[in-house]
N, C-alpha and C. Protein backbone atom coordinates (compact mmCIF):
# COMPACT_ATOMS: atom_id res chain seq x y z
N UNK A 1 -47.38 -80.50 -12.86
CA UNK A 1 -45.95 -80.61 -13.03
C UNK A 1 -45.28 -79.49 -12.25
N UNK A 2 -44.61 -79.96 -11.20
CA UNK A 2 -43.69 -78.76 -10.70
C UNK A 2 -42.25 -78.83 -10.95
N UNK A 3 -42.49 -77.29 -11.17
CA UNK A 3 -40.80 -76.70 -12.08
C UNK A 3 -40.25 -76.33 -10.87
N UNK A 4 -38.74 -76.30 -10.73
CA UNK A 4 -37.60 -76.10 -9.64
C UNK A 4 -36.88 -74.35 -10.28
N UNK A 5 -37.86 -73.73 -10.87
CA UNK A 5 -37.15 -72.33 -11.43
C UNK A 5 -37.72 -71.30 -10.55
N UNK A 6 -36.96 -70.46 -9.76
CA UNK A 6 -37.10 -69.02 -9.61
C UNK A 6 -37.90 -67.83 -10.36
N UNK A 7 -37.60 -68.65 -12.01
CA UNK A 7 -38.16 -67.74 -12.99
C UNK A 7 -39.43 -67.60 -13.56
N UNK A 8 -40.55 -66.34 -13.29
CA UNK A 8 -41.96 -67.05 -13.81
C UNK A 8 -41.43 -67.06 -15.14
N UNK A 9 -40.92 -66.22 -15.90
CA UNK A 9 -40.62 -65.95 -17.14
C UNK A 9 -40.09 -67.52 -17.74
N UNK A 10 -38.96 -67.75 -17.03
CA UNK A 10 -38.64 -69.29 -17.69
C UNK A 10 -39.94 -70.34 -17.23
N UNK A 11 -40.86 -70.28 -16.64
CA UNK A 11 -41.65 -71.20 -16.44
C UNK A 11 -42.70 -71.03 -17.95
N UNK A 12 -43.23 -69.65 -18.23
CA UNK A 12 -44.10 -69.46 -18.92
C UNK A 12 -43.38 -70.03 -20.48
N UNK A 13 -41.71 -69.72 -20.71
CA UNK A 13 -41.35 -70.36 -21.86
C UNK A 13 -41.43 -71.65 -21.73
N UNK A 14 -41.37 -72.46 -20.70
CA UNK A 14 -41.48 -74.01 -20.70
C UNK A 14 -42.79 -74.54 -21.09
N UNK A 15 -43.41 -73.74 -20.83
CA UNK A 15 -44.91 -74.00 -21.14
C UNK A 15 -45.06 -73.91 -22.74
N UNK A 16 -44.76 -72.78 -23.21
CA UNK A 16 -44.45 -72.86 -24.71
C UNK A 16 -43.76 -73.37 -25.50
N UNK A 17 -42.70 -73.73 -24.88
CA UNK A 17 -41.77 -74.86 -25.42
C UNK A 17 -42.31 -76.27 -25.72
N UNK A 18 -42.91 -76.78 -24.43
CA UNK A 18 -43.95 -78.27 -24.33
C UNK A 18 -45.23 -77.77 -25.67
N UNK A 19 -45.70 -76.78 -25.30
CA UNK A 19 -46.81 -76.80 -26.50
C UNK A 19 -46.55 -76.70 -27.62
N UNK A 20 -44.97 -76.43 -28.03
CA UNK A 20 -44.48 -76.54 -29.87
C UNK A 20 -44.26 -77.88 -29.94
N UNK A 21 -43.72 -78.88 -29.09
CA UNK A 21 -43.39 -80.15 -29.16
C UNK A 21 -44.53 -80.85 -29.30
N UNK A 22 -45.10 -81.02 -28.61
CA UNK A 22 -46.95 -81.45 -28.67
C UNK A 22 -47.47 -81.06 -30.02
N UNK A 23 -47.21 -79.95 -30.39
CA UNK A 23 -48.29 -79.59 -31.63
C UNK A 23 -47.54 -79.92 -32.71
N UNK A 24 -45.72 -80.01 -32.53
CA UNK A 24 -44.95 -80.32 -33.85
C UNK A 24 -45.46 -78.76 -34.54
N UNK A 25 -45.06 -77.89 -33.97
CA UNK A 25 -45.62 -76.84 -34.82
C UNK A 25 -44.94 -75.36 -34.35
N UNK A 26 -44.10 -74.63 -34.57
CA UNK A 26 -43.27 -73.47 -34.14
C UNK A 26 -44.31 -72.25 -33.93
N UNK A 27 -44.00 -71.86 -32.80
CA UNK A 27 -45.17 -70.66 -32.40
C UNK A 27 -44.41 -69.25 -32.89
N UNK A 28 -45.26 -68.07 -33.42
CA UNK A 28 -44.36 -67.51 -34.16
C UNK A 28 -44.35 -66.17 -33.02
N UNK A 29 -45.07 -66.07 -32.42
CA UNK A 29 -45.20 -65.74 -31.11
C UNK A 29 -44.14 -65.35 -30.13
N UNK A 30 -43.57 -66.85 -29.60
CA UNK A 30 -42.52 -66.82 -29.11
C UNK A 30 -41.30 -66.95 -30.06
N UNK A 31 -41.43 -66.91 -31.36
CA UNK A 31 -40.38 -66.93 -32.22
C UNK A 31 -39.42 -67.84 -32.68
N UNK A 32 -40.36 -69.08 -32.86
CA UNK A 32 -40.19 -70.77 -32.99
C UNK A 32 -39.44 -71.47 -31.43
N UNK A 33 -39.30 -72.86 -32.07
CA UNK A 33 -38.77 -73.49 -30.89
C UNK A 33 -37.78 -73.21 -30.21
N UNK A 34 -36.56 -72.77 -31.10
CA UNK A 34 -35.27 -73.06 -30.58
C UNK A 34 -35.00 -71.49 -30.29
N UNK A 35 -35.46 -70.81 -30.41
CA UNK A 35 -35.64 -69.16 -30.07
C UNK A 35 -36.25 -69.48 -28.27
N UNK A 36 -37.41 -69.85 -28.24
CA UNK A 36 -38.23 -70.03 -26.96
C UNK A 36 -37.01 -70.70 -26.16
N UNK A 37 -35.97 -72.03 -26.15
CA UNK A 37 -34.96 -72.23 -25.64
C UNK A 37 -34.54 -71.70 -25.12
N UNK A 38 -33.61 -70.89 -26.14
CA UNK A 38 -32.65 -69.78 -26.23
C UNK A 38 -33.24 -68.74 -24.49
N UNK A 39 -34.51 -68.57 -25.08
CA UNK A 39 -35.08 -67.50 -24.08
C UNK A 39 -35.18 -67.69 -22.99
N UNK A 40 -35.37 -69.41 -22.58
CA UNK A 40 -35.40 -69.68 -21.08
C UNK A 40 -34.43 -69.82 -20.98
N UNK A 41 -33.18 -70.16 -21.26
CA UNK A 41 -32.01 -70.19 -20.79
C UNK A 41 -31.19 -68.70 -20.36
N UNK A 42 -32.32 -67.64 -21.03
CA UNK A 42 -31.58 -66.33 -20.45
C UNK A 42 -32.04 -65.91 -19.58
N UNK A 43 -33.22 -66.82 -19.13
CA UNK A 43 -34.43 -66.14 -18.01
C UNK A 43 -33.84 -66.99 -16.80
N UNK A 44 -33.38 -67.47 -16.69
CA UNK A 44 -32.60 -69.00 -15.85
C UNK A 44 -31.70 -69.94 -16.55
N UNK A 45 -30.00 -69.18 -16.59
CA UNK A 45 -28.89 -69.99 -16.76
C UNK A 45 -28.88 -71.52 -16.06
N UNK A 46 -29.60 -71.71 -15.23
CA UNK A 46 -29.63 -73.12 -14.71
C UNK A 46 -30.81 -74.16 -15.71
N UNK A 47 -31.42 -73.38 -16.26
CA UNK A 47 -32.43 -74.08 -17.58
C UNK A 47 -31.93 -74.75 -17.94
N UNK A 48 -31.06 -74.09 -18.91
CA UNK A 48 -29.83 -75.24 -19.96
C UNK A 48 -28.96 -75.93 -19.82
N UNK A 49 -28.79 -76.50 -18.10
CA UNK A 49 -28.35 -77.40 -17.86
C UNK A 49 -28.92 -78.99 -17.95
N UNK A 50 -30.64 -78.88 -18.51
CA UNK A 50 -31.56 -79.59 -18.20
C UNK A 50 -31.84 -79.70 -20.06
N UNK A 51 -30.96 -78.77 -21.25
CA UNK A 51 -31.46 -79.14 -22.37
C UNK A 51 -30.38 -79.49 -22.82
């Protein structure tokens, strides 16, 4: 899958993001789902044009 981000940081949350959805299960890690969001959208304002 290729990502169109600048950001490794927002790439590595996308990755964690897909694996809470898949598992149905909040990583406490990255600090549940909608936290991990939150986070790529600060790592790449152009993220959250795509959520």
């Amino acid at each position: 899958l290729e990502l169109s981000t600048p950001s490794n940081e927002c790439a590595k949350l996308f990755d964690g993001a897909l694996r809470q959805i898949v598992s149905w299960s909040d990583c406490e890690v990255l600090g549940g789902f909608i936290k991990t969001l939150e986070d790529m959208k600060a790592a790449d304002p152009k993220a959250g044009q795509f959520l």
